[in-house]
N, C-alpha and C. Protein backbone atom coordinates (compact mmCIF):
# COMPACT_ATOMS: atom_id res chain seq x y z
N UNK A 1 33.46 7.17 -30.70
CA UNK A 1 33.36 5.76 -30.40
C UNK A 1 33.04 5.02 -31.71
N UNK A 2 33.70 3.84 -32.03
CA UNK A 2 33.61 3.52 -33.03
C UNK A 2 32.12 1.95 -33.10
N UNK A 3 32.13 1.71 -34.17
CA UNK A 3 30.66 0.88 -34.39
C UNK A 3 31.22 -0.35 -33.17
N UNK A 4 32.32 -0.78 -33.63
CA UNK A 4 32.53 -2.09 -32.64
C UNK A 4 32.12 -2.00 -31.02
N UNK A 5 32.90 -1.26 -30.80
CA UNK A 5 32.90 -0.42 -29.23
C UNK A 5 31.23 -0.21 -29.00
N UNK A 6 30.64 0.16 -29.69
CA UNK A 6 28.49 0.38 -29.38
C UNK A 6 28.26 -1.08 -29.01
N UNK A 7 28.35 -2.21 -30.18
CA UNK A 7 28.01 -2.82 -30.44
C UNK A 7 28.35 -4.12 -29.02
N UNK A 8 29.60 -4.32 -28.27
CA UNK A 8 30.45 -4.43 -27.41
C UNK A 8 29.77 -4.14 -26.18
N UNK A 9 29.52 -2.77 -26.42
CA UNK A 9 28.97 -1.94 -24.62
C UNK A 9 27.25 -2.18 -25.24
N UNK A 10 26.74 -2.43 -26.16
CA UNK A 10 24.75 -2.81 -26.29
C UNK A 10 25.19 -4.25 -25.40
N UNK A 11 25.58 -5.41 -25.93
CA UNK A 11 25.89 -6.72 -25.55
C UNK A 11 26.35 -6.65 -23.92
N UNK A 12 27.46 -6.07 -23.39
CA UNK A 12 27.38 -5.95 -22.16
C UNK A 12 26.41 -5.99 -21.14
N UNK A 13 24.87 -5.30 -22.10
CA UNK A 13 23.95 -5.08 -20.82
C UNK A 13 23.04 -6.37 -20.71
N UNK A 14 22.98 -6.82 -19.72
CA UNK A 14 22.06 -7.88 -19.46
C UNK A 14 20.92 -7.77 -19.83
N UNK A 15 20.36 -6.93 -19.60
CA UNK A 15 18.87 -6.94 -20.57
C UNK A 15 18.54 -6.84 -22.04
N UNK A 16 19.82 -6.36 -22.84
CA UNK A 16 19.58 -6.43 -23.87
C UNK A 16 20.16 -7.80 -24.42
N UNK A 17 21.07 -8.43 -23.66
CA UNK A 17 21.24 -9.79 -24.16
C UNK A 17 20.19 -10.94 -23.36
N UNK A 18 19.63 -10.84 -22.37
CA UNK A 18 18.72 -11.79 -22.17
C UNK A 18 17.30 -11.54 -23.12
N UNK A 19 16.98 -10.22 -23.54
CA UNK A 19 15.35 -10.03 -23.78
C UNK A 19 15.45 -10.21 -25.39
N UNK A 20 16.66 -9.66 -26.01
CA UNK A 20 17.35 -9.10 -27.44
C UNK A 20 17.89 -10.18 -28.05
N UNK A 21 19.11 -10.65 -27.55
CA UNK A 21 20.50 -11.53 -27.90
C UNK A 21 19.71 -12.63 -28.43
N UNK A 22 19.33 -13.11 -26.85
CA UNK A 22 19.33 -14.70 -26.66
C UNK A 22 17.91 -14.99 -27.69
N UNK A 23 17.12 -14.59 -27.49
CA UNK A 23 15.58 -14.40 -28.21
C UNK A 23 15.74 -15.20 -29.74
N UNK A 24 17.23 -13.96 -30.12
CA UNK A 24 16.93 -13.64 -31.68
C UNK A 24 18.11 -14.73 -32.19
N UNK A 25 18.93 -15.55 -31.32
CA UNK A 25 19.90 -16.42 -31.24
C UNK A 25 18.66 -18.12 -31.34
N UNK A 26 18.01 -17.86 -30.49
CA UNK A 26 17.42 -19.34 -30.32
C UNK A 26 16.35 -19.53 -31.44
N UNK A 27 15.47 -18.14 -31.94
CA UNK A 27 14.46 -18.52 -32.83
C UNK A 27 15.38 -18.69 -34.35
N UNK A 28 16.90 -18.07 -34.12
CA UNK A 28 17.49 -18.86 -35.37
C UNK A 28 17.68 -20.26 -35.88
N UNK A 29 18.25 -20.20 -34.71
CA UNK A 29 18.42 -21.73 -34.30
C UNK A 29 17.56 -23.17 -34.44
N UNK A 30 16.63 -22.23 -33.61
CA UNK A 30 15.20 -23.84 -33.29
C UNK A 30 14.55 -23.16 -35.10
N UNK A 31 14.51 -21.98 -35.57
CA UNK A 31 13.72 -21.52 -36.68
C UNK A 31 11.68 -21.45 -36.85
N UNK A 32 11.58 -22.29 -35.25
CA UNK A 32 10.18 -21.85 -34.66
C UNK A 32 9.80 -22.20 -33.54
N UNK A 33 9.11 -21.66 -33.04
CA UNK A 33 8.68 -22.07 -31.59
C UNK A 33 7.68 -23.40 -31.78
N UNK A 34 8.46 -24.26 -31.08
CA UNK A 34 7.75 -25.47 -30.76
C UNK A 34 6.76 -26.03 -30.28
N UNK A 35 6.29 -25.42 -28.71
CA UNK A 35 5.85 -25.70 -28.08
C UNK A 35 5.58 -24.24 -27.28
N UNK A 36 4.38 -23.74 -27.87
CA UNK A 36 3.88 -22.28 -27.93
C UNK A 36 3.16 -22.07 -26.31
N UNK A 37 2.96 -23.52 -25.82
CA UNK A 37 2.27 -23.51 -24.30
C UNK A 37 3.23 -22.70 -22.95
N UNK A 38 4.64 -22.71 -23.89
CA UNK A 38 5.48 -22.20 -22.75
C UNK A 38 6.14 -20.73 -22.89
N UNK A 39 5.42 -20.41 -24.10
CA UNK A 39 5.53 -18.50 -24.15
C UNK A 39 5.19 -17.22 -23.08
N UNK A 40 4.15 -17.64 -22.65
CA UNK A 40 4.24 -17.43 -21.30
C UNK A 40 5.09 -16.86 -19.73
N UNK A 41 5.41 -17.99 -20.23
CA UNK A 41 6.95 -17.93 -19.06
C UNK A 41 8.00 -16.44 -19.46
N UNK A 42 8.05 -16.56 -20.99
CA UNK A 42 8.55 -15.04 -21.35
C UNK A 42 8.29 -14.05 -20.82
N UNK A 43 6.74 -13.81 -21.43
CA UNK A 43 6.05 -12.67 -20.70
C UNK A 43 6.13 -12.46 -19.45
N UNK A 44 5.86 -13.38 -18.48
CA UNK A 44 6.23 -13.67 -16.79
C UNK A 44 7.46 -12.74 -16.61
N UNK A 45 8.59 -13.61 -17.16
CA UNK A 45 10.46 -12.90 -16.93
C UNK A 45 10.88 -12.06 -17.53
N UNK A 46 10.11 -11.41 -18.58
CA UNK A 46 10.34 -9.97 -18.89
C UNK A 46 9.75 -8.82 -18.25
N UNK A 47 7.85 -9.53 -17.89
CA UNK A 47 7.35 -8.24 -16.88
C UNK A 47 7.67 -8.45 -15.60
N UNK A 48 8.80 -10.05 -15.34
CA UNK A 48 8.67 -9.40 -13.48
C UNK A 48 10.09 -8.81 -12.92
N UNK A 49 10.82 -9.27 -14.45
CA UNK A 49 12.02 -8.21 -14.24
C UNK A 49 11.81 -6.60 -14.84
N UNK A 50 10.70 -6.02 -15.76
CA UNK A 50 10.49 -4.71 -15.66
C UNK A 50 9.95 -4.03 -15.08
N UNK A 51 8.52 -4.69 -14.22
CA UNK A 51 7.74 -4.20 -13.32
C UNK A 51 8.64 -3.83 -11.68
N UNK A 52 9.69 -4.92 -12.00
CA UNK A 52 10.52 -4.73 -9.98
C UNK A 52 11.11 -4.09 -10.44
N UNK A 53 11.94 -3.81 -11.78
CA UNK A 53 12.97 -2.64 -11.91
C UNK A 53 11.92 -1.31 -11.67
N UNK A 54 10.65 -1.43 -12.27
CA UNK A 54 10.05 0.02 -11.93
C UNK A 54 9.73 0.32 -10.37
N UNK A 55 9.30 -0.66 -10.06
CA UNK A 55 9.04 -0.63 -8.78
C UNK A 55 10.15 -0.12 -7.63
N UNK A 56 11.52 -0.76 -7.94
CA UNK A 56 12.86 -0.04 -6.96
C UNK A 56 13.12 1.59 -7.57
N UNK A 57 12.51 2.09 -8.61
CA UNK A 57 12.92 2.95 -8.92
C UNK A 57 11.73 3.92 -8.09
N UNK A 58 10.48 3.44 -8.32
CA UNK A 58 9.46 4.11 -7.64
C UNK A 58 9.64 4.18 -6.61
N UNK A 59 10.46 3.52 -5.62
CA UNK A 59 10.48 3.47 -3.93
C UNK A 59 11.58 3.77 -3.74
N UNK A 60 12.61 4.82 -4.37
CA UNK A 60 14.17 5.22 -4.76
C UNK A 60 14.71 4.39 -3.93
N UNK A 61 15.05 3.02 -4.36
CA UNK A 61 15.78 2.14 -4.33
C UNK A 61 16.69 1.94 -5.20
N UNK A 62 17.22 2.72 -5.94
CA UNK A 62 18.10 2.55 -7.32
C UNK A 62 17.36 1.57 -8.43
N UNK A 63 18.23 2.22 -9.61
CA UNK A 63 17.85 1.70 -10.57
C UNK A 63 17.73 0.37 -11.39
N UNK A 64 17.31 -0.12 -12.48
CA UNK A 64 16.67 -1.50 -12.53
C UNK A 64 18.17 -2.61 -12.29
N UNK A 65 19.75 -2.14 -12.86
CA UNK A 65 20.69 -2.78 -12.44
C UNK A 65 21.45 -2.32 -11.31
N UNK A 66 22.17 -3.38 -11.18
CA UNK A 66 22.73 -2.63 -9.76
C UNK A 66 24.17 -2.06 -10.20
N UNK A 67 24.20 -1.43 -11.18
CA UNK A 67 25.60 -0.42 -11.16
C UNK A 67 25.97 0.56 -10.26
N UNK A 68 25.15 0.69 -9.77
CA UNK A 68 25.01 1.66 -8.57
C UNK A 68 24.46 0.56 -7.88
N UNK A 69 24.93 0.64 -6.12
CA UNK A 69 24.16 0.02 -5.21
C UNK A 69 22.78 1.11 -4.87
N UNK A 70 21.65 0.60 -4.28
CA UNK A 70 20.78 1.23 -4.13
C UNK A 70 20.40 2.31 -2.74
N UNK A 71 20.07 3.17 -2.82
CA UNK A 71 19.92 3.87 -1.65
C UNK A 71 19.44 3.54 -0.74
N UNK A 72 18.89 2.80 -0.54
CA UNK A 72 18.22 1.92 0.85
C UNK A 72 17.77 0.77 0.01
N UNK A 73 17.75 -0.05 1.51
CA UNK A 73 17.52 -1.56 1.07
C UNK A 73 16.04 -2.12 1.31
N UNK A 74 15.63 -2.19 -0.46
CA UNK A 74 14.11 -2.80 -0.40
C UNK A 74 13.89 -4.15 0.38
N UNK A 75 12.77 -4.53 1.54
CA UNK A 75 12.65 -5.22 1.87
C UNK A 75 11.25 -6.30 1.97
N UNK A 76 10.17 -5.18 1.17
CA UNK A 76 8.74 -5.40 1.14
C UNK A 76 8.68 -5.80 -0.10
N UNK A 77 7.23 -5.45 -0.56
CA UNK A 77 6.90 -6.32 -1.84
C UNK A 77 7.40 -7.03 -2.45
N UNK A 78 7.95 -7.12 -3.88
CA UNK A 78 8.65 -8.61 -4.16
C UNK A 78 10.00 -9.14 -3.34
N UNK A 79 10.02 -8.19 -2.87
CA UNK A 79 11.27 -8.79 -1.97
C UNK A 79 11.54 -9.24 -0.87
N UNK A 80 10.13 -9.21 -0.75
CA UNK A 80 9.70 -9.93 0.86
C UNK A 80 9.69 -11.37 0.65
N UNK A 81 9.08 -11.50 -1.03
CA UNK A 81 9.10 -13.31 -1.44
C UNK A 81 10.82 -13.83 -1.81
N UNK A 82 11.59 -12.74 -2.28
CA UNK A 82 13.27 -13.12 -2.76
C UNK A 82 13.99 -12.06 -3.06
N UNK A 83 14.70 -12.68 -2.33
CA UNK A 83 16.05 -11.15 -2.91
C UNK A 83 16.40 -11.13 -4.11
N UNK A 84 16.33 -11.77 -5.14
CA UNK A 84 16.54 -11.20 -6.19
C UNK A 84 15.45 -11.11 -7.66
N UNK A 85 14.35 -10.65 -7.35
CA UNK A 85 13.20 -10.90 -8.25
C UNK A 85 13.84 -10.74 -9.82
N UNK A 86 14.46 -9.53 -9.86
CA UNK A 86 14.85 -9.27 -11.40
C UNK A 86 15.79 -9.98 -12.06
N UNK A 87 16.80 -10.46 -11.45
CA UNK A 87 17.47 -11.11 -11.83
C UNK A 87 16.50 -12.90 -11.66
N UNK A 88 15.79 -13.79 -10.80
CA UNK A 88 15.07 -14.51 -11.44
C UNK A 88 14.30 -14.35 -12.79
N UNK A 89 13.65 -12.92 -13.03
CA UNK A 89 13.01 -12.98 -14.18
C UNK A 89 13.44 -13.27 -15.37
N UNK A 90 14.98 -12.69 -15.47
CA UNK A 90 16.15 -12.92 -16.55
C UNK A 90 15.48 -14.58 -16.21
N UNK A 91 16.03 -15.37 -15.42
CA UNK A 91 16.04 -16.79 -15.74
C UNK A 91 14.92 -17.38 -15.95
N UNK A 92 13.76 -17.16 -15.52
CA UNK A 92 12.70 -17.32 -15.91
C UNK A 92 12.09 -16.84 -17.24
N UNK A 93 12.28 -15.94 -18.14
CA UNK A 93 12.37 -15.95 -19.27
C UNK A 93 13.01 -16.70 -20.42
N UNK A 94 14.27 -16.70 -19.90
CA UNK A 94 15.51 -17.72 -20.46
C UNK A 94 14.71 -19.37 -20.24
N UNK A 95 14.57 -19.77 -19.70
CA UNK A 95 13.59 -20.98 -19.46
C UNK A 95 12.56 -20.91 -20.59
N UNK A 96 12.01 -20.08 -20.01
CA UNK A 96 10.55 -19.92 -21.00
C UNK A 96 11.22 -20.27 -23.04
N UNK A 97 12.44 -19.38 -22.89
CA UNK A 97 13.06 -19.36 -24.34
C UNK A 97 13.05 -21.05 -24.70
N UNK A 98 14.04 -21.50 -23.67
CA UNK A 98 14.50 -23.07 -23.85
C UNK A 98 13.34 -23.62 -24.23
N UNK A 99 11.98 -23.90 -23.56
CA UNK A 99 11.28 -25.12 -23.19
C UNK A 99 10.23 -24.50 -24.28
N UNK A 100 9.96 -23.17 -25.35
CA UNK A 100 9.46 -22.98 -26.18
C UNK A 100 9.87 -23.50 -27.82
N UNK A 101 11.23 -23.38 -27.31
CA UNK A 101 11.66 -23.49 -29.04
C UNK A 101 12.55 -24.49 -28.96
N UNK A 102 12.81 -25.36 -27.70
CA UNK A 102 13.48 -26.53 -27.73
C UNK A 102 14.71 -26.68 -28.37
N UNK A 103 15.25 -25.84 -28.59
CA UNK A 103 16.43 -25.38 -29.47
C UNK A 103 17.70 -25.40 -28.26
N UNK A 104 18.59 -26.22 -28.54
CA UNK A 104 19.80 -26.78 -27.75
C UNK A 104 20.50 -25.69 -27.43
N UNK A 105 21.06 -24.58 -28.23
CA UNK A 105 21.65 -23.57 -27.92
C UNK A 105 20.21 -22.46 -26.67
N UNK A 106 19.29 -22.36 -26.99
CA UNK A 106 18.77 -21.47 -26.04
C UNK A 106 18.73 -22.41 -24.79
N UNK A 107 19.11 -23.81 -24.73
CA UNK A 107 19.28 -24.63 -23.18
C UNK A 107 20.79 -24.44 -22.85
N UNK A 108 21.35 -24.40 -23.77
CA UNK A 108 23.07 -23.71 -23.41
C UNK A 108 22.91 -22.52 -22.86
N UNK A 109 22.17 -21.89 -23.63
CA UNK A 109 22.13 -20.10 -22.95
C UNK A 109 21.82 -20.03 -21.64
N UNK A 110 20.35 -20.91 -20.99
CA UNK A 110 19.83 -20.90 -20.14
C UNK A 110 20.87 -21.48 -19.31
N UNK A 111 21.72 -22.35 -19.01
CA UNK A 111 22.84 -23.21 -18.49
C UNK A 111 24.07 -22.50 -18.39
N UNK A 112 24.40 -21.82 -19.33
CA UNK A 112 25.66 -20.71 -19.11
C UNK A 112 25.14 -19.47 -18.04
N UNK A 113 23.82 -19.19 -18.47
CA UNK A 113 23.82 -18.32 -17.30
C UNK A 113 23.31 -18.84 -15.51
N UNK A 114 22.61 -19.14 -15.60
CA UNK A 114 22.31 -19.97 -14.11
C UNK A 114 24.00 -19.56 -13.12
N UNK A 115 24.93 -20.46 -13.70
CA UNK A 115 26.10 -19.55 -12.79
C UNK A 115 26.53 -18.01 -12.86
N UNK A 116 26.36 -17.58 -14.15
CA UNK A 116 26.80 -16.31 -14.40
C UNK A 116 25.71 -15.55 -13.29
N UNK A 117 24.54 -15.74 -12.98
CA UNK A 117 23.79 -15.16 -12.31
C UNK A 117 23.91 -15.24 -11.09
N UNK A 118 24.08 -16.65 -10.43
CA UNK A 118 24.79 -16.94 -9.26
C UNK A 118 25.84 -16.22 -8.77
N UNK A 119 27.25 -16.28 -9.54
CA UNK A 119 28.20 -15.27 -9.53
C UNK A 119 27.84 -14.04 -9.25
N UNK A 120 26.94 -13.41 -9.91
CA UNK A 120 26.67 -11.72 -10.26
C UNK A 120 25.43 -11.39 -8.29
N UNK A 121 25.15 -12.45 -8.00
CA UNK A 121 24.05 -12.62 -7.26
C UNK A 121 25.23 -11.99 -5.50
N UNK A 122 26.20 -13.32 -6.04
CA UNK A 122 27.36 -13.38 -4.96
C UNK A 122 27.98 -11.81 -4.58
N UNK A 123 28.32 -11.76 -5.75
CA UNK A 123 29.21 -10.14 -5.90
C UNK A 123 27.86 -8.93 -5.31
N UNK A 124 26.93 -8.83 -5.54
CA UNK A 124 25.91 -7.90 -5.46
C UNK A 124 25.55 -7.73 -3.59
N UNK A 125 25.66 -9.41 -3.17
CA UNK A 125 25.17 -9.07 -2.10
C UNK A 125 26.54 -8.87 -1.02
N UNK A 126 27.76 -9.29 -1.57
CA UNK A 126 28.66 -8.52 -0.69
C UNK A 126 28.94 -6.48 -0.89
N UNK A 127 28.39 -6.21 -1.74
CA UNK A 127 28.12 -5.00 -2.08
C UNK A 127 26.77 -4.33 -1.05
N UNK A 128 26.07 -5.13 -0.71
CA UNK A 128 25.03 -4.57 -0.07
C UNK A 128 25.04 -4.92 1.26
N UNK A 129 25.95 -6.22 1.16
CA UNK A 129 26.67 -6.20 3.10
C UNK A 129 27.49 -5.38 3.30
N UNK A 130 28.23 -4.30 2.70
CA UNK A 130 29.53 -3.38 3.18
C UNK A 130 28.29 -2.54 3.55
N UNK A 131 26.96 -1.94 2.73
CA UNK A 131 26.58 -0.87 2.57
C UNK A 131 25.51 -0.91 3.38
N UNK A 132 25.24 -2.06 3.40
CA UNK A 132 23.70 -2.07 4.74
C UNK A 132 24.12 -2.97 6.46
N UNK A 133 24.79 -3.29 6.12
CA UNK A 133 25.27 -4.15 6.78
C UNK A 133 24.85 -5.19 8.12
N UNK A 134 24.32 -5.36 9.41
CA UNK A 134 23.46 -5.86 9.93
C UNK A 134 21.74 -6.31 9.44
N UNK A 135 21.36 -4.99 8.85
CA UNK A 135 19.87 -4.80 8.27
C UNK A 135 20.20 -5.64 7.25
N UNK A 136 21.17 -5.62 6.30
CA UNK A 136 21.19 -6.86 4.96
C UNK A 136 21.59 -8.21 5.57
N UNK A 137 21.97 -8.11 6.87
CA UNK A 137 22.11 -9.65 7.50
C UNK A 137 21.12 -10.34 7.72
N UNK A 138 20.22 -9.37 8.45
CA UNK A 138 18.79 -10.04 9.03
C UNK A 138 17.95 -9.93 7.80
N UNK A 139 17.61 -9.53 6.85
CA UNK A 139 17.12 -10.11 5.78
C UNK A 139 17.65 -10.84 4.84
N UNK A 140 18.67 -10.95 4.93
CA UNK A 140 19.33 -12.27 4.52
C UNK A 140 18.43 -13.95 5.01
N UNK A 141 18.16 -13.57 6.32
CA UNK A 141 18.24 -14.81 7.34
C UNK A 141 16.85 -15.06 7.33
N UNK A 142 15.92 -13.74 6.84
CA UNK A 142 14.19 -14.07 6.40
C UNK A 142 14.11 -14.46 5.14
N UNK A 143 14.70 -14.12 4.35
CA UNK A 143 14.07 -14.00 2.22
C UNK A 143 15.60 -14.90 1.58
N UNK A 144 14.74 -15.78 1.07
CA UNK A 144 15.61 -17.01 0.49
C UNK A 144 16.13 -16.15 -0.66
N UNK A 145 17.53 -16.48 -1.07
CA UNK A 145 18.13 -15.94 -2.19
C UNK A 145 17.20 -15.91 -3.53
N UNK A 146 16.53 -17.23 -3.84
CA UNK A 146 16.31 -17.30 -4.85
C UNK A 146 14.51 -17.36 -5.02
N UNK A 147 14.10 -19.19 -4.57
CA UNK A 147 12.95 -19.23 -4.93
C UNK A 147 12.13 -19.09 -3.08
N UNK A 148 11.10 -18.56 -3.10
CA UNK A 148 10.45 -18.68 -1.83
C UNK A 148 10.55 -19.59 -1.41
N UNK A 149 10.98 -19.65 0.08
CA UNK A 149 10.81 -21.20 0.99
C UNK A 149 11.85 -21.98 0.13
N UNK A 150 12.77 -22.30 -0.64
CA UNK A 150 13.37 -23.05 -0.81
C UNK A 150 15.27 -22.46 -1.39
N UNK A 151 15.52 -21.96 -2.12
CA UNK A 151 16.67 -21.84 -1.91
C UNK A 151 16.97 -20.13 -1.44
């Protein structure tokens, strides 16, 4: 495999371009963090997307992406508040990026993905309606896609 092709399939993975990419893209950019009150929010969307990835792995629910659908469908702990905790954390970090370093491109980043996540959100849960199918209906109809009680 040649350097391009690594470099190609590293970028592919969502976590290394939301935690890696985007990070080292916006502190170029803005060249410092602005407004240090909202660093925070990082820490938040990096540990609540690594802690639920550990967590589905601890309760063999598959692993932290869904390249694989998961062996049974988590319905308790964070996912009793939203079906998609890890993937909010991506955006909730990405936020945290924007509103720290105020830097226009990390509010592009944050804005390009919001649909890309939506999209990826869409595709995931018709993957888990073929595979769970009634049981992923009725928790569908309890746990808001996104934020508790509201979307």
């Amino acid at each position: 495999m040649n350097q391009l092709s690594l470099v190609i399939q590293w970028i592919q993975r969502t976590p290394n371009r939301t935690f890696l990419l985007y990070p080292a893209l916006a502190l170029l950019s803005a060249r410092r963090v602005r407004r240090p009150m909202f660093l925070p929010l990082l820490l938040w969307g990096y540990f609540q997307y690594r802690l639920i990835g550990d967590y589905r792995q601890r309760e063999h629910a598959g692993s932290h992406g869904l390249e694989r659908p998961p062996d049974r469908l988590l319905t308790g702990g964070p996912y009793a508040l939203t079906r998609n905790p890890m993937y909010l954390g991506h955006l909730i970090f990405m936020l945290g990026l924007a509103l720290s370093t105020g830097s226009g491109l990390a509010w592009a980043i944050l804005m390009a993905n919001i649909p890309w996540f939506h999209q990826r959100v869409v595709f995931d849960e018709e993957r888990l309606r073929e595979k769970f199918g009634w049981e992923y209906e009725e928790y569908c109809r309890r746990v808001k896609r996104w934020l508790p009680g509201l979307l």
